[in-house]
C-alpha atoms as a PDB file:
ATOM      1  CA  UNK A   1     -64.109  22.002 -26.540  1.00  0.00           C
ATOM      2  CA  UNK A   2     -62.561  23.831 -23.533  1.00  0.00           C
ATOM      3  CA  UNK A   3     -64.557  24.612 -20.580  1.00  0.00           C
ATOM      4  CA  UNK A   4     -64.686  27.896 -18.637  1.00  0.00           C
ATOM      5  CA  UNK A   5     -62.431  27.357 -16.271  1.00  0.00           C
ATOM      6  CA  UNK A   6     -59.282  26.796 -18.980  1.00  0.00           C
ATOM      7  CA  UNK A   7     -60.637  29.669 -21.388  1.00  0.00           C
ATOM      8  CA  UNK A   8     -60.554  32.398 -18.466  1.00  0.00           C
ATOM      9  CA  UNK A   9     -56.995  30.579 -17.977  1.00  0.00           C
ATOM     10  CA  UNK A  10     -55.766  31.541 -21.651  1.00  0.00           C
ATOM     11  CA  UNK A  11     -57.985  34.770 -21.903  1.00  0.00           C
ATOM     12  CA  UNK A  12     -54.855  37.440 -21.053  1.00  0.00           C
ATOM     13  CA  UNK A  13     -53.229  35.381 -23.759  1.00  0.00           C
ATOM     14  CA  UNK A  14     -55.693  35.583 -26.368  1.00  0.00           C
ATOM     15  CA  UNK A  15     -56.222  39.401 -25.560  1.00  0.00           C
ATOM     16  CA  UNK A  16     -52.219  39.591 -25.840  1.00  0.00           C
ATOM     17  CA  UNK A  17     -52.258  37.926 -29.065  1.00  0.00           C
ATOM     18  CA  UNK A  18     -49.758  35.396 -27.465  1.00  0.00           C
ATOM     19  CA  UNK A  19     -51.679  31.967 -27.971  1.00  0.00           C
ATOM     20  CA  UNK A  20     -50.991  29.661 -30.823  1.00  0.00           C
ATOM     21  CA  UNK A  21     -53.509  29.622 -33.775  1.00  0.00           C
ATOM     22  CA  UNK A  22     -55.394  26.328 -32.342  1.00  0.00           C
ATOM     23  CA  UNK A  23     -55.649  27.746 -28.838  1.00  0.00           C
ATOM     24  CA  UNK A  24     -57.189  30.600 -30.205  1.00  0.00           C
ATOM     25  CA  UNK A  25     -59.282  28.987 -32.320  1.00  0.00           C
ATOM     26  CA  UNK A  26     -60.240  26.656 -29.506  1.00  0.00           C
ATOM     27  CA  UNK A  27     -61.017  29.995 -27.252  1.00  0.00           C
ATOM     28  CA  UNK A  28     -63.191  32.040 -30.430  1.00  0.00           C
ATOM     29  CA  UNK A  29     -65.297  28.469 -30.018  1.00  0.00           C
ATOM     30  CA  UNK A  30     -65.899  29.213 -26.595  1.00  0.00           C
ATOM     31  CA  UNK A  31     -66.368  32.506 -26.493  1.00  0.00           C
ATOM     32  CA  UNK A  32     -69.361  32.213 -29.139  1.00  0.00           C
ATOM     33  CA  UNK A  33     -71.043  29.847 -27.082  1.00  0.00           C
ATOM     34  CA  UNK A  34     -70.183  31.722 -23.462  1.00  0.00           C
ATOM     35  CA  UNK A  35     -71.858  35.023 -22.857  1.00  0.00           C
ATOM     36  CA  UNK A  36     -69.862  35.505 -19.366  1.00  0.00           C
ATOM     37  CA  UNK A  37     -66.355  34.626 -20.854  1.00  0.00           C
ATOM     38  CA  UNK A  38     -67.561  36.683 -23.427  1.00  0.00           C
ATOM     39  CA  UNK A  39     -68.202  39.653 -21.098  1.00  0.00           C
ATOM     40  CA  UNK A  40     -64.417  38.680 -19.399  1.00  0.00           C
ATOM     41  CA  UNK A  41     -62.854  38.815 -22.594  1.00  0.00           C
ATOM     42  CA  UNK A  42     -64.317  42.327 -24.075  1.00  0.00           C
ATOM     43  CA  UNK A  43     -63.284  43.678 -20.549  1.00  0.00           C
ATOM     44  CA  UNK A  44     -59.613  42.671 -20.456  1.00  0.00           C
ATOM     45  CA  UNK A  45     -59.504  43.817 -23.695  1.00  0.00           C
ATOM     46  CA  UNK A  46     -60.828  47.636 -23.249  1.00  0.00           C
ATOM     47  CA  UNK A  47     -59.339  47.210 -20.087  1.00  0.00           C
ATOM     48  CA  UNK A  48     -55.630  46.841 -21.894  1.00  0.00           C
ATOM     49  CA  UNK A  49     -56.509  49.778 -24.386  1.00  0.00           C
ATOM     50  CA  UNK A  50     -57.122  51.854 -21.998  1.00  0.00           C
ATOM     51  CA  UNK A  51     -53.979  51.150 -19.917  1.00  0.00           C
ATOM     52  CA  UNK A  52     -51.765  51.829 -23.297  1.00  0.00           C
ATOM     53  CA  UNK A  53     -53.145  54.869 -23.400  1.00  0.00           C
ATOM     54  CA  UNK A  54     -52.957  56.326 -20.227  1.00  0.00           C
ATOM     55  CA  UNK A  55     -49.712  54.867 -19.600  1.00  0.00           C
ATOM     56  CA  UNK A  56     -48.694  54.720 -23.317  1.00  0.00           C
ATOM     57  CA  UNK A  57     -44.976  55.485 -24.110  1.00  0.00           C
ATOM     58  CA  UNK A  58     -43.039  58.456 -23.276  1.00  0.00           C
ATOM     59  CA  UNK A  59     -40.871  59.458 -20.630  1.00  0.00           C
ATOM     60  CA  UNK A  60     -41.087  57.847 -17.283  1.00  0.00           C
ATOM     61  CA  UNK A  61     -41.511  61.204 -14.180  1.00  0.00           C
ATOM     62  CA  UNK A  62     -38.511  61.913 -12.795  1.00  0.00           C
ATOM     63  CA  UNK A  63     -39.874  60.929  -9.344  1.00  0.00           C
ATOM     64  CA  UNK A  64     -40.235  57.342 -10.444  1.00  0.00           C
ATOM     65  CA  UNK A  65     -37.167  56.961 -12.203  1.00  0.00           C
ATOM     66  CA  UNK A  66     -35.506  57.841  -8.952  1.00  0.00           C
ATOM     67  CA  UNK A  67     -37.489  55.417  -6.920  1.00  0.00           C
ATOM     68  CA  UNK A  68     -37.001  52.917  -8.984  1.00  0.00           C
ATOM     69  CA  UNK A  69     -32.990  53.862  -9.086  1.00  0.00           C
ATOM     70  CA  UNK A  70     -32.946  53.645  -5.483  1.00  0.00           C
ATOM     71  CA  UNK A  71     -35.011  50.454  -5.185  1.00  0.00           C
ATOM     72  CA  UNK A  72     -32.131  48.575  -7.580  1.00  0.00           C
ATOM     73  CA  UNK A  73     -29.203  50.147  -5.050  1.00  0.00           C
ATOM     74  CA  UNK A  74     -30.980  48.839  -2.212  1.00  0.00           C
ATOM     75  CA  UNK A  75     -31.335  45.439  -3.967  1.00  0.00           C
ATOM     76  CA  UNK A  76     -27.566  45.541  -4.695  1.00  0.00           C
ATOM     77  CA  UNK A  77     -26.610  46.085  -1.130  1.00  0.00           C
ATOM     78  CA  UNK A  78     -29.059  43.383   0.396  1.00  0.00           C
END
């Protein structure tokens, strides 16, 4: 069984659906056992639904599209 340490490791991962099906297994085992990983693991994950929805998709502000268009020309120059 994994200990702490490599389950908070994997835990963005797991929320992301990105691991494997034996790494998540391996991190549902912990997590049943580990109240505090646990805890990590039900905050990254309201923690990402709330992000989607406040910055969920639509249009980008005009104001940051041209920051971002004159970041990339500066980058160009440099």
């Amino acid at each position: 069984m994994i200990d702490c340490e490599q389950a908070l490791r994997e835990i963005e991962r797991y929320v992301d659906g990105e691991l494997d099906p034996a790494g998540c297994r391996e991190i549902e085992q912990h997590l049943g056992e580990c109240g505090p990983c646990l805890q990590r693991k039900e905050f990254r994950s309201s923690l990402r639904v709330l992000v989607a929805k406040k910055c969920g998709p639509g249009p980008a502000p005009d104001a940051l599209l041209q920051r971002i268009k004159k970041l990339l020309a500066s980058e160009r120059l440099e």
